[in-house]
N, C-alpha and C. Protein backbone atom coordinates (compact mmCIF):
# COMPACT_ATOMS: atom_id res chain seq x y z
N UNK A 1 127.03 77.54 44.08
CA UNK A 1 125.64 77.85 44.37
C UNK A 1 124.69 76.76 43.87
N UNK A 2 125.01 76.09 42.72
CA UNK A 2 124.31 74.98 42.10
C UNK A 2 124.55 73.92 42.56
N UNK A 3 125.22 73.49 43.22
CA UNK A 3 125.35 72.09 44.11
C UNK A 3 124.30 72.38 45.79
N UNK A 4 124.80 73.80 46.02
CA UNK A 4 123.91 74.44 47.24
C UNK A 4 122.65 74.44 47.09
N UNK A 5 121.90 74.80 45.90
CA UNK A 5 120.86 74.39 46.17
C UNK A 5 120.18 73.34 45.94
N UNK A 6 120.75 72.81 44.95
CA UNK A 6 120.02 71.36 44.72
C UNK A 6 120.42 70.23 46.27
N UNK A 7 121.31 70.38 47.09
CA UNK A 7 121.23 69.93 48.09
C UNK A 7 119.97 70.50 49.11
N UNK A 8 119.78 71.80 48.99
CA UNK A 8 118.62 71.67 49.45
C UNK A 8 117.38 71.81 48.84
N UNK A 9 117.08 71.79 47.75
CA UNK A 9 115.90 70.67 47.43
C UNK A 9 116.06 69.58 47.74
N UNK A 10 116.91 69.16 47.78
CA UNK A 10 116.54 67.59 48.06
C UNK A 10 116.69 67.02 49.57
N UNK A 11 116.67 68.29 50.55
CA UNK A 11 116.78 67.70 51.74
C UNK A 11 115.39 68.09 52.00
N UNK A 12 114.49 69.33 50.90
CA UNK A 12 113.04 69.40 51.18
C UNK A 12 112.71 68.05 50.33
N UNK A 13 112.51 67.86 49.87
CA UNK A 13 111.97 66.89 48.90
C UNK A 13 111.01 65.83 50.11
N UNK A 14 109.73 65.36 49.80
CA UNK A 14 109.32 64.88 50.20
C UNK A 14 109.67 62.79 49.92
N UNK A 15 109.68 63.22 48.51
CA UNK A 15 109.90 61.65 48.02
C UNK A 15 110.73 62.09 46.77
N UNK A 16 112.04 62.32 46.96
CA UNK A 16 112.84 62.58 45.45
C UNK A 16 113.01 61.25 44.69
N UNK A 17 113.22 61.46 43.19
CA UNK A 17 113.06 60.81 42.28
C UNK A 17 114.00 60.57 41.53
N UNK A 18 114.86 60.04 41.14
CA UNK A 18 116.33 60.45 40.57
C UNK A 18 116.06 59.61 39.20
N UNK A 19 116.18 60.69 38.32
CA UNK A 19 115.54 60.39 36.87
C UNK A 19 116.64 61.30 35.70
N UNK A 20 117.28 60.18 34.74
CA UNK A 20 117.69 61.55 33.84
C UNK A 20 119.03 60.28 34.11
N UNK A 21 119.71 59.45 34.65
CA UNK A 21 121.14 59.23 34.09
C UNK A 21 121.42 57.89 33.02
N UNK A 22 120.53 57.63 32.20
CA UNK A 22 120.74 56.97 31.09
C UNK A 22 122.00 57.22 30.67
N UNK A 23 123.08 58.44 30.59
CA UNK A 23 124.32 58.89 30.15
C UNK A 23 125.31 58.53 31.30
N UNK A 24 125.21 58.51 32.49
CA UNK A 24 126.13 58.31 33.96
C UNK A 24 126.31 56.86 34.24
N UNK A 25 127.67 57.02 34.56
CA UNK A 25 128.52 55.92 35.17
C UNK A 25 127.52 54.62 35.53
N UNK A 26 127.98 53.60 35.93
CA UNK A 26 127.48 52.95 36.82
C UNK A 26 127.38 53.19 38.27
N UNK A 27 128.58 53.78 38.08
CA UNK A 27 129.12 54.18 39.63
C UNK A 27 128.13 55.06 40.18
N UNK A 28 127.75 56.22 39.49
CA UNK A 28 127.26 57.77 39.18
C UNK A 28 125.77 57.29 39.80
N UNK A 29 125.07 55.97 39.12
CA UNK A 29 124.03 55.55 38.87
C UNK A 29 123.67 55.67 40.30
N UNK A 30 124.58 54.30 41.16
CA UNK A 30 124.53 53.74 42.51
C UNK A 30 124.70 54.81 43.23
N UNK A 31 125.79 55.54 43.53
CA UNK A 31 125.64 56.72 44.04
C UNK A 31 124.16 57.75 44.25
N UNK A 32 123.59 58.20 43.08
CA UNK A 32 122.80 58.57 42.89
C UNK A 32 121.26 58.27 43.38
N UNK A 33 121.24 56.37 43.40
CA UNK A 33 119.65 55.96 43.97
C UNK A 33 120.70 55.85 45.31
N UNK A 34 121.39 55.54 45.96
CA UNK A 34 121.94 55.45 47.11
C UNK A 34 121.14 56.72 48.06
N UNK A 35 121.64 58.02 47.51
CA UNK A 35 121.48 59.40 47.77
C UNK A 35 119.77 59.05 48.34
N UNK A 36 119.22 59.12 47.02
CA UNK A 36 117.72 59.03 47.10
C UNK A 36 116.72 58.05 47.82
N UNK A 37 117.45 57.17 48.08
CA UNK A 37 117.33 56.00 49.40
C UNK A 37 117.53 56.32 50.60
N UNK A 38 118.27 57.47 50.42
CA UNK A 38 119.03 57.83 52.31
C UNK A 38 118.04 59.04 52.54
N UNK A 39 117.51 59.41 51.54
CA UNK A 39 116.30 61.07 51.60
C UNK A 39 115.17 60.11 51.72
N UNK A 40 114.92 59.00 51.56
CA UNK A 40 113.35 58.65 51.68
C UNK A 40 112.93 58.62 50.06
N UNK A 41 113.23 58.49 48.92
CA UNK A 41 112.91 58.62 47.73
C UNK A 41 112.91 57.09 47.36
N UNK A 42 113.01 56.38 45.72
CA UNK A 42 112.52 55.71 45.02
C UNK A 42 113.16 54.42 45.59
N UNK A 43 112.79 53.38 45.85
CA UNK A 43 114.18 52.43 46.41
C UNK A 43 114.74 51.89 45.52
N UNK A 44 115.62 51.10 45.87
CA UNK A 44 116.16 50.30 44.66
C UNK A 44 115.66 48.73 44.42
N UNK A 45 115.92 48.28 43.30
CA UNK A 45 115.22 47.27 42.41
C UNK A 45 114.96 46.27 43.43
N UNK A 46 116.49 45.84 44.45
CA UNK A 46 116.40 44.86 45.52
C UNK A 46 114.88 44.85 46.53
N UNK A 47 114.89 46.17 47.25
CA UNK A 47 113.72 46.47 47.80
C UNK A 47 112.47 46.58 47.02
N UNK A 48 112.30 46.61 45.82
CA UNK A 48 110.68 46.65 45.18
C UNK A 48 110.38 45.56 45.08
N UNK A 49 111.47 44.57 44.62
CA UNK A 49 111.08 43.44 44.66
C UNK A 49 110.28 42.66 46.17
N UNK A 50 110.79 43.16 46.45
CA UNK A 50 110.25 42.65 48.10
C UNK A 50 108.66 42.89 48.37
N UNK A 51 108.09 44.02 48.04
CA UNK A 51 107.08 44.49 47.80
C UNK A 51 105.98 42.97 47.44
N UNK A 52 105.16 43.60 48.26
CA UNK A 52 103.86 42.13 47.88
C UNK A 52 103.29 43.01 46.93
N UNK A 53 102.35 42.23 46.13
CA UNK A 53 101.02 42.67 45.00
C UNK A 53 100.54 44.07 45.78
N UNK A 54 100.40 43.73 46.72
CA UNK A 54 98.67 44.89 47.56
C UNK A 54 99.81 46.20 47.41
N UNK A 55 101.19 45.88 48.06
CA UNK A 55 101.78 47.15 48.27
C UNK A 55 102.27 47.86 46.46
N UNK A 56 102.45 47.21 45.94
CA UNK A 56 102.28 47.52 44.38
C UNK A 56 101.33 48.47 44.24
N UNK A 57 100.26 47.67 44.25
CA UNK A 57 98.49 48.69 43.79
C UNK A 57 98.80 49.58 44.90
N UNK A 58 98.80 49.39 46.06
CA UNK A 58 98.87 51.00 46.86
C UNK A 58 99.87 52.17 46.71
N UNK A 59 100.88 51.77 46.10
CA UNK A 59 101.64 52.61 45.35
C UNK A 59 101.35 53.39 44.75
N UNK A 60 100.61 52.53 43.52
CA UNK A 60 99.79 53.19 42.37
C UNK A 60 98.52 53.56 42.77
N UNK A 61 97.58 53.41 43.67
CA UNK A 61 96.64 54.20 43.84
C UNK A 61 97.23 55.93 44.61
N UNK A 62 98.42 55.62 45.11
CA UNK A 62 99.02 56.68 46.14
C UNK A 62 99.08 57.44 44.71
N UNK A 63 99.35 57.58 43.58
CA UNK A 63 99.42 58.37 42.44
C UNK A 63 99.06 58.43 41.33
N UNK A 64 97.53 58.18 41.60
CA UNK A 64 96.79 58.44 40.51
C UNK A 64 96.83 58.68 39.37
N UNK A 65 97.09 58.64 38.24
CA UNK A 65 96.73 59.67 36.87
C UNK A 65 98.78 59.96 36.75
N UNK A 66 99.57 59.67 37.62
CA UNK A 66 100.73 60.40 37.65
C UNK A 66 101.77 60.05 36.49
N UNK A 67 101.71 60.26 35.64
CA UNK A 67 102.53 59.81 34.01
C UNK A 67 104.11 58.95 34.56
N UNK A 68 104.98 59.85 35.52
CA UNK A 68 106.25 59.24 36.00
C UNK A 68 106.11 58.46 36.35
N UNK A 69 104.96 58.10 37.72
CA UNK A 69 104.76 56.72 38.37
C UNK A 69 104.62 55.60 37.66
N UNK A 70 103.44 55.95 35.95
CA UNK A 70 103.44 54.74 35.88
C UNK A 70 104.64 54.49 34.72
N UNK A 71 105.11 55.50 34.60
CA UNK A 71 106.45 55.02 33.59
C UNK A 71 107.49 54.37 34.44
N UNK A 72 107.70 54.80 35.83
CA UNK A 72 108.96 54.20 36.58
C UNK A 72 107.73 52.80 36.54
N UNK A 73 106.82 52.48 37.09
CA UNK A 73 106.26 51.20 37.30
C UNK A 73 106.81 50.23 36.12
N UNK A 74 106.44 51.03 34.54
CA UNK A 74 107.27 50.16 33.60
C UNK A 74 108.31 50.08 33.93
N UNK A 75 109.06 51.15 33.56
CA UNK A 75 110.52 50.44 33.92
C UNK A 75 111.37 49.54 34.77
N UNK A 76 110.36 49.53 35.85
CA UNK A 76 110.62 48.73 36.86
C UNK A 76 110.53 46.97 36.78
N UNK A 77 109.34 47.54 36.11
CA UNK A 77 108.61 45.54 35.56
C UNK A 77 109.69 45.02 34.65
N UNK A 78 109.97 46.11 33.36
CA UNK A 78 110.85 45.67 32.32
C UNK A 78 112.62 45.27 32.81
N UNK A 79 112.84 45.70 34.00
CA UNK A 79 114.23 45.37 34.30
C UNK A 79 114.00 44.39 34.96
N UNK A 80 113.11 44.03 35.66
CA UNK A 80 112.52 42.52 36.33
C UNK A 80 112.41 41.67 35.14
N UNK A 81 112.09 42.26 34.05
CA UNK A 81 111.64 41.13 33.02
C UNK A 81 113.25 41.05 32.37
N UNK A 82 114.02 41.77 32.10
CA UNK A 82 115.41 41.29 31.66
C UNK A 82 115.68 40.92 31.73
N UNK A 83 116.04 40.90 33.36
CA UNK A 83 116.32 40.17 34.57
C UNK A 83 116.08 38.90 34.83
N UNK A 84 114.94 38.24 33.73
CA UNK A 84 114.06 37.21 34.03
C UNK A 84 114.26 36.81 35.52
N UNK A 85 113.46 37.76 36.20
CA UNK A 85 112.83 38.09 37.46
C UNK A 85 111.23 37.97 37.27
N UNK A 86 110.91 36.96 36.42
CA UNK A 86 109.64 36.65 36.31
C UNK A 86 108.68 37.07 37.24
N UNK A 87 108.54 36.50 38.27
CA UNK A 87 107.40 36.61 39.26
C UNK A 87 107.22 38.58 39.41
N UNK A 88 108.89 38.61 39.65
CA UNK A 88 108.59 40.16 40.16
C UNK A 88 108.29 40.72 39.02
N UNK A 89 108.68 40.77 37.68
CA UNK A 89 108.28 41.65 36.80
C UNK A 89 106.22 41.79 36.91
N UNK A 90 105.77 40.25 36.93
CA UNK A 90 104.50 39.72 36.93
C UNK A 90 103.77 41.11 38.05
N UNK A 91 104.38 41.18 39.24
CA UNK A 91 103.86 42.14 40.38
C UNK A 91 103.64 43.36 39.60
N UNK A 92 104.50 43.79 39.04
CA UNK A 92 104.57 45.37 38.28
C UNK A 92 103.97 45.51 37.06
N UNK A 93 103.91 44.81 36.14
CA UNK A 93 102.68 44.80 35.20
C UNK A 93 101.64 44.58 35.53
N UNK A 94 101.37 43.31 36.21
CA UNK A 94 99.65 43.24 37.21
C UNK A 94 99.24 44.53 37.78
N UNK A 95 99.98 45.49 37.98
CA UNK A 95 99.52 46.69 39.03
C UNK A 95 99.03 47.64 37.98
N UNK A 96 99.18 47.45 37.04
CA UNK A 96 98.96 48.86 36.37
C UNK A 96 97.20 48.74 35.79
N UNK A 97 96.68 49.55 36.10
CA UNK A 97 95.22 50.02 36.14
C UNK A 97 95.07 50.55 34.83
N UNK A 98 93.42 50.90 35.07
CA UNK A 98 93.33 51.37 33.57
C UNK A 98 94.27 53.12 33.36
N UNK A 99 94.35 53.46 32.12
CA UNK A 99 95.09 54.23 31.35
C UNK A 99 96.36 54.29 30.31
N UNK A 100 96.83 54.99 30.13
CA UNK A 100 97.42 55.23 28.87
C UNK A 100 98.64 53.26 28.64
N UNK A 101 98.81 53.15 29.84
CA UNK A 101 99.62 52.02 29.56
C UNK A 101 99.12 50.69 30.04
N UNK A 102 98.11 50.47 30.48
CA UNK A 102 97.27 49.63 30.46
C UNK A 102 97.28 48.37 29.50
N UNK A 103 97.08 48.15 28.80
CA UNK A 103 97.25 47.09 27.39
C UNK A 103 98.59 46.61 27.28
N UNK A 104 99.18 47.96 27.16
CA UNK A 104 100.61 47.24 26.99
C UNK A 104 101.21 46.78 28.51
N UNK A 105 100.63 47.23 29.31
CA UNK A 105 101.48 46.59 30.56
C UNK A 105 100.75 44.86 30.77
N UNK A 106 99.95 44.63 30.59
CA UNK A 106 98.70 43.87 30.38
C UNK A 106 99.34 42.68 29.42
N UNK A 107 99.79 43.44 27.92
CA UNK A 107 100.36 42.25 27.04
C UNK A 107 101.73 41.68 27.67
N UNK A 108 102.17 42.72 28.03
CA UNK A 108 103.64 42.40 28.76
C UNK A 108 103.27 41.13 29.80
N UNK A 109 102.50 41.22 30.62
CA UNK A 109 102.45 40.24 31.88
C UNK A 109 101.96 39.05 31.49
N UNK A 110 100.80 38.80 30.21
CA UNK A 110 100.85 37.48 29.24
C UNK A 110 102.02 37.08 28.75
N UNK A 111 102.74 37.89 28.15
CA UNK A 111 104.07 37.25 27.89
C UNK A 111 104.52 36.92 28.67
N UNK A 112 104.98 37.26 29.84
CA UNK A 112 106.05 36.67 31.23
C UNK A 112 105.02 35.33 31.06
N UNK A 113 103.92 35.47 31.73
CA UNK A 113 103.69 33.92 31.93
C UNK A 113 103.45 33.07 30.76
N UNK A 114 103.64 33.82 29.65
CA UNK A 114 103.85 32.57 28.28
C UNK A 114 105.53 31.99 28.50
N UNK A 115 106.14 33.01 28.91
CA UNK A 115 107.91 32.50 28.94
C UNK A 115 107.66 31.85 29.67
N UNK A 116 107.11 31.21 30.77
CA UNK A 116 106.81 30.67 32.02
C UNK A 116 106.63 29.39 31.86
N UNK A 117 106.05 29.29 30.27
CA UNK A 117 105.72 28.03 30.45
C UNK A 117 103.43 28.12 30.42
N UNK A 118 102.98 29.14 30.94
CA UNK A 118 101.73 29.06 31.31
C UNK A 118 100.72 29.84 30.38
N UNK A 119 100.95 29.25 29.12
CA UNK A 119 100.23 29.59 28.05
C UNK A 119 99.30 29.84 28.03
N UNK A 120 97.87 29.04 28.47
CA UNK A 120 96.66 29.08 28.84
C UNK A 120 96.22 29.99 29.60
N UNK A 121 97.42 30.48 31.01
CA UNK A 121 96.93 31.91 31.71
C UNK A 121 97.48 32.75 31.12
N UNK A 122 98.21 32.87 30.44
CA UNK A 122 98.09 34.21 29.83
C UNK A 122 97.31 34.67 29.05
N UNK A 123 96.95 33.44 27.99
CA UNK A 123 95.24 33.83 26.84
C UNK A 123 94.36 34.28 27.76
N UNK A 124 94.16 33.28 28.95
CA UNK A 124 92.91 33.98 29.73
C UNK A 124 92.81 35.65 30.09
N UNK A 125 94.73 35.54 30.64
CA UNK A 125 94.80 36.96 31.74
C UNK A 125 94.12 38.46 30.22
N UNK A 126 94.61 37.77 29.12
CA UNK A 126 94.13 39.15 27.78
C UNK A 126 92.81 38.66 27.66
N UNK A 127 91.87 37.49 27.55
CA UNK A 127 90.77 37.28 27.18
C UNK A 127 89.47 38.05 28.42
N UNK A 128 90.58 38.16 29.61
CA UNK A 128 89.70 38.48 30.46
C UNK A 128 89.54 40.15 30.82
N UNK A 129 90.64 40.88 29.75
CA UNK A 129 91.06 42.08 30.45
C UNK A 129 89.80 43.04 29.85
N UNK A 130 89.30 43.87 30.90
CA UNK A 130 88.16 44.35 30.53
C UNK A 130 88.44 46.09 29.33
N UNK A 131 87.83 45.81 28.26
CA UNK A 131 88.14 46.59 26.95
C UNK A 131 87.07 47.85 26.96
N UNK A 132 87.60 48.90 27.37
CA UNK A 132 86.84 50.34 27.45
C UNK A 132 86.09 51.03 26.47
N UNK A 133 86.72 50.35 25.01
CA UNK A 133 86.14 50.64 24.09
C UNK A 133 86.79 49.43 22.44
N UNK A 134 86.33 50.14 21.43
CA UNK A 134 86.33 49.49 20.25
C UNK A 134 87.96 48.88 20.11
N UNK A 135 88.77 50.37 20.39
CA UNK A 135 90.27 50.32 20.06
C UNK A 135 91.38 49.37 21.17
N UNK A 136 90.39 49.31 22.45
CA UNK A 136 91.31 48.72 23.42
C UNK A 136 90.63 46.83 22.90
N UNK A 137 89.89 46.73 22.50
CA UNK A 137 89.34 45.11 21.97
C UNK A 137 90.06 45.00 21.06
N UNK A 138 90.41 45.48 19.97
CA UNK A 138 91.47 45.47 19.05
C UNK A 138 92.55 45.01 19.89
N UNK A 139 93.59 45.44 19.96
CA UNK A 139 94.58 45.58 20.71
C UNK A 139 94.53 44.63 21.67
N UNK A 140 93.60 44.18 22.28
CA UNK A 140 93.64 43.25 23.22
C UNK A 140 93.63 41.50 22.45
N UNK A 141 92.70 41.76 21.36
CA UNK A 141 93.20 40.64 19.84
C UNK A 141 94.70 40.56 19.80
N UNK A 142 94.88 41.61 19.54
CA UNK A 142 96.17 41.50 19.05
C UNK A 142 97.51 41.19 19.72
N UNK A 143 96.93 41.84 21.46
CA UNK A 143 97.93 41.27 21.98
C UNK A 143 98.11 39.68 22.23
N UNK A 144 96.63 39.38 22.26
CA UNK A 144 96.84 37.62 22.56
C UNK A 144 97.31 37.04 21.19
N UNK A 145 97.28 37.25 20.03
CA UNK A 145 98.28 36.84 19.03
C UNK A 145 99.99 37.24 19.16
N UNK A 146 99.83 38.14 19.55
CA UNK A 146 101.79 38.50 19.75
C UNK A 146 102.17 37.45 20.95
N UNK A 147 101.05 37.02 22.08
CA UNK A 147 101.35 35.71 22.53
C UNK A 147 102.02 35.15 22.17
N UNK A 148 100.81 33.97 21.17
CA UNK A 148 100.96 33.17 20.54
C UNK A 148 102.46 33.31 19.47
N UNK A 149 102.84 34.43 18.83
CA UNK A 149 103.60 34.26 18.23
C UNK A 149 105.12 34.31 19.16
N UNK A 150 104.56 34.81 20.24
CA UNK A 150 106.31 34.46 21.06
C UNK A 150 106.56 33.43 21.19
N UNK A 151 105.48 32.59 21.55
CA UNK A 151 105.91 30.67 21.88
C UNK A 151 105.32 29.77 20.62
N UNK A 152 105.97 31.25 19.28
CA UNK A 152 105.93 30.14 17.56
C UNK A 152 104.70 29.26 17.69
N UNK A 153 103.29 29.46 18.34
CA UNK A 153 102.46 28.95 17.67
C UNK A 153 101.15 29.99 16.92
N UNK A 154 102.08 30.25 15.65
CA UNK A 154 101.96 30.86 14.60
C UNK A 154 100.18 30.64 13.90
N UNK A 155 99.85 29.04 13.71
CA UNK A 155 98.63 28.93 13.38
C UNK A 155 97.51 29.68 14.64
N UNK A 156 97.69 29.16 15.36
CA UNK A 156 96.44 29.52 17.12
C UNK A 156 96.54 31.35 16.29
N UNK A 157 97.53 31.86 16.44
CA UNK A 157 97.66 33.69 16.49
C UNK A 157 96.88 34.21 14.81
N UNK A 158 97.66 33.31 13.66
CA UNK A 158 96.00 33.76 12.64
C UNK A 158 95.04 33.19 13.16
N UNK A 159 94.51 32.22 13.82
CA UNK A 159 92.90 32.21 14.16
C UNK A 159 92.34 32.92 15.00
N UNK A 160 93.10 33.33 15.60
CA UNK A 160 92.81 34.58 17.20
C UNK A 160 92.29 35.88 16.11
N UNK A 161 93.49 35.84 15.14
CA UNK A 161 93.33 37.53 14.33
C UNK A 161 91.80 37.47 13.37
N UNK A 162 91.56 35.82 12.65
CA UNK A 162 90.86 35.81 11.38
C UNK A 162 89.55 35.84 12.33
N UNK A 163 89.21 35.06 13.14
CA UNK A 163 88.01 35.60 14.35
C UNK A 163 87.48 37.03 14.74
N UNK A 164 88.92 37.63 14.91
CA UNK A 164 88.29 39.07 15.15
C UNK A 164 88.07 40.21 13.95
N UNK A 165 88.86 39.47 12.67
CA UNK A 165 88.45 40.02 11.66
C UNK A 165 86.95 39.88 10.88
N UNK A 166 86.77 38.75 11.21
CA UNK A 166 85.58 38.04 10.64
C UNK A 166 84.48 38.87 11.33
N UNK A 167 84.78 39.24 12.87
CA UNK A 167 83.86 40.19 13.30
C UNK A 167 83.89 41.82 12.88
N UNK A 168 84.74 42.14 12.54
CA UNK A 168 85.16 43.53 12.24
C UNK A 168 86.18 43.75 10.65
N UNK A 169 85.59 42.68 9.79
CA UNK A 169 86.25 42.70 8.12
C UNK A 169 86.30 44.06 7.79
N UNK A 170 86.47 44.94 7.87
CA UNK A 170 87.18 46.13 7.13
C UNK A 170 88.11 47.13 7.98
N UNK A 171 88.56 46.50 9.18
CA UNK A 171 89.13 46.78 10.45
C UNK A 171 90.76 47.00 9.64
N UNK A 172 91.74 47.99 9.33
CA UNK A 172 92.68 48.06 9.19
C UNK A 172 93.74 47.52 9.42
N UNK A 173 93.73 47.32 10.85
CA UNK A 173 94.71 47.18 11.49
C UNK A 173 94.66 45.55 11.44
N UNK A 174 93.48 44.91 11.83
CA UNK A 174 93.36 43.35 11.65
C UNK A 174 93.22 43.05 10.19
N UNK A 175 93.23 43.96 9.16
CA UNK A 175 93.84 43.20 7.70
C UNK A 175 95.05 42.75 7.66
N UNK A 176 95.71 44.39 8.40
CA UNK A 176 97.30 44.19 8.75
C UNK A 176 97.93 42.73 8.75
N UNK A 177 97.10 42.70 10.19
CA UNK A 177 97.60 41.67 10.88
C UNK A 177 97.74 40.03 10.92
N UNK A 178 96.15 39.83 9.40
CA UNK A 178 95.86 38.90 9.31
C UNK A 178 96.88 38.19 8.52
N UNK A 179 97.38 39.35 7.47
CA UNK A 179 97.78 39.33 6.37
C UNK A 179 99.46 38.76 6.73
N UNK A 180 99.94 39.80 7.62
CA UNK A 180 101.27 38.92 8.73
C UNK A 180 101.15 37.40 8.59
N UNK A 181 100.14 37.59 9.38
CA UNK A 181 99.97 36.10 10.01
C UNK A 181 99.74 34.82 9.11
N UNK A 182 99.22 35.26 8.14
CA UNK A 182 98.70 34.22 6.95
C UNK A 182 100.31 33.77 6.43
N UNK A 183 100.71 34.73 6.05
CA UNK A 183 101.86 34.38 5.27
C UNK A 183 102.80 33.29 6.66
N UNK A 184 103.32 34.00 7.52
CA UNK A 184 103.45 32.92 8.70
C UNK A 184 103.26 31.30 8.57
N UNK A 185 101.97 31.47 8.23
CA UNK A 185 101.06 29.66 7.89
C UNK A 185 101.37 29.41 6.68
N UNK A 186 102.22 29.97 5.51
CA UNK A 186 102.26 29.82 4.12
C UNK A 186 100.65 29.28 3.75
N UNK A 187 99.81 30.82 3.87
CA UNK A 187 98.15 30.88 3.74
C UNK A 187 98.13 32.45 2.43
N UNK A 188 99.17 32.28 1.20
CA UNK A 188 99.08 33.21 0.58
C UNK A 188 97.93 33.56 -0.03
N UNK A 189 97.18 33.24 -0.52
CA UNK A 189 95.69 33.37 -0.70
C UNK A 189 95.10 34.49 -0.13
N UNK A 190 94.99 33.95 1.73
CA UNK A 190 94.55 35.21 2.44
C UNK A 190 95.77 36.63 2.67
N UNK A 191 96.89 36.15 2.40
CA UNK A 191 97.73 37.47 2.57
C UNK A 191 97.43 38.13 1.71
N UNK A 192 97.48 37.68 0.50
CA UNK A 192 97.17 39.01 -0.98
C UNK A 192 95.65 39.24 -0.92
N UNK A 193 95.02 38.76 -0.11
CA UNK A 193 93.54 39.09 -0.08
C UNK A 193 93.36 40.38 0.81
N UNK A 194 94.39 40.44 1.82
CA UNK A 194 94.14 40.83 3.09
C UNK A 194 95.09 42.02 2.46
């Protein structure tokens, strides 16, 4: 009866989703998005990639506010980024709009193009990302220092942090951070200060 009906849910299913085999085969895996490919559901990695930018964002505008969408969107970018599938990971973090994963999808896509080689656009792509409030400007500091510290230039990432501290000196999180970072520069002075 339990195979009976889940076959037919899923022959109603409008767009099934096949979520949940972190524990299953490889085999189990393929099988499984195979299934959900032949119903009209999620495609597989080969086909997203294919996907231009516009069809990305129309994706994500097709589901608004939808928590799964934009978690498969991560997951999607992050196996592109394993993958060092650069460009494509770049499509799937670029898409993600404002909300809950925003920043971090945001720091993620500076990093790809810091691995890239394109240092300068990625400071810009965080310098430019528009900050909703106090906590997302934080964070957006901070992500352009975790930049800097992926491609070890350690000094640039304390001056990114001591800048935004200097604007916001009793800011927690940028004592934190300064304090990281100082020691980094063998700048003990400001670490035990910080």
């Amino acid at each position: 009866d339990a195979y009976a009906r889940a076959a037919e849910l899923l022959q109603q299913s409008v767009s099934p989703l096949i979520y949940g085999l972190s524990r299953s085969t490889t085999d189990g895996q393929r099988a499984a998005t195979a299934l959900a490919e032949h119903l009209g559901g999620q495609p597989s990695l080969a086909k997203l990639a294919k996907l231009a930018p516009a069809d990305v964002r129309a994706f994500m505008a097709a589901h608004p506010h939808d928590e799964l969408a934009e978690e498969a969107q991560l997951r999607i970018a992050r196996t592109f980024f394993e993958q060092k599938r650069y460009d494509d990971a770049l499509k799937w973090y670029g898409a993600v709009a404002e909300g809950e994963h925003y920043i971090a999808a945001h720091t993620r896509y500076a990093i790809v193009l810091a691995r890239q080689g394109k240092l300068p656009e990625a400071r810009q792509h965080l310098q430019q990302l528009p900050a909703q409030n106090d906590v997302q400007r934080v964070q957006i500091v901070q992500a352009e220092a975790q930049v800097l510290r992926e491609v070890h230039a350690y000094r640039e990432s304390f001056e990114v942090l001591k800048s935004a501290l200097d604007r916001d000196p009793n800011h927690p999180d940028l004592l934190y951070d300064v304090a990281l970072a100082a020691e980094k520069v063998d700048m003990i002075e400001v670490l035990e200060t910080n």
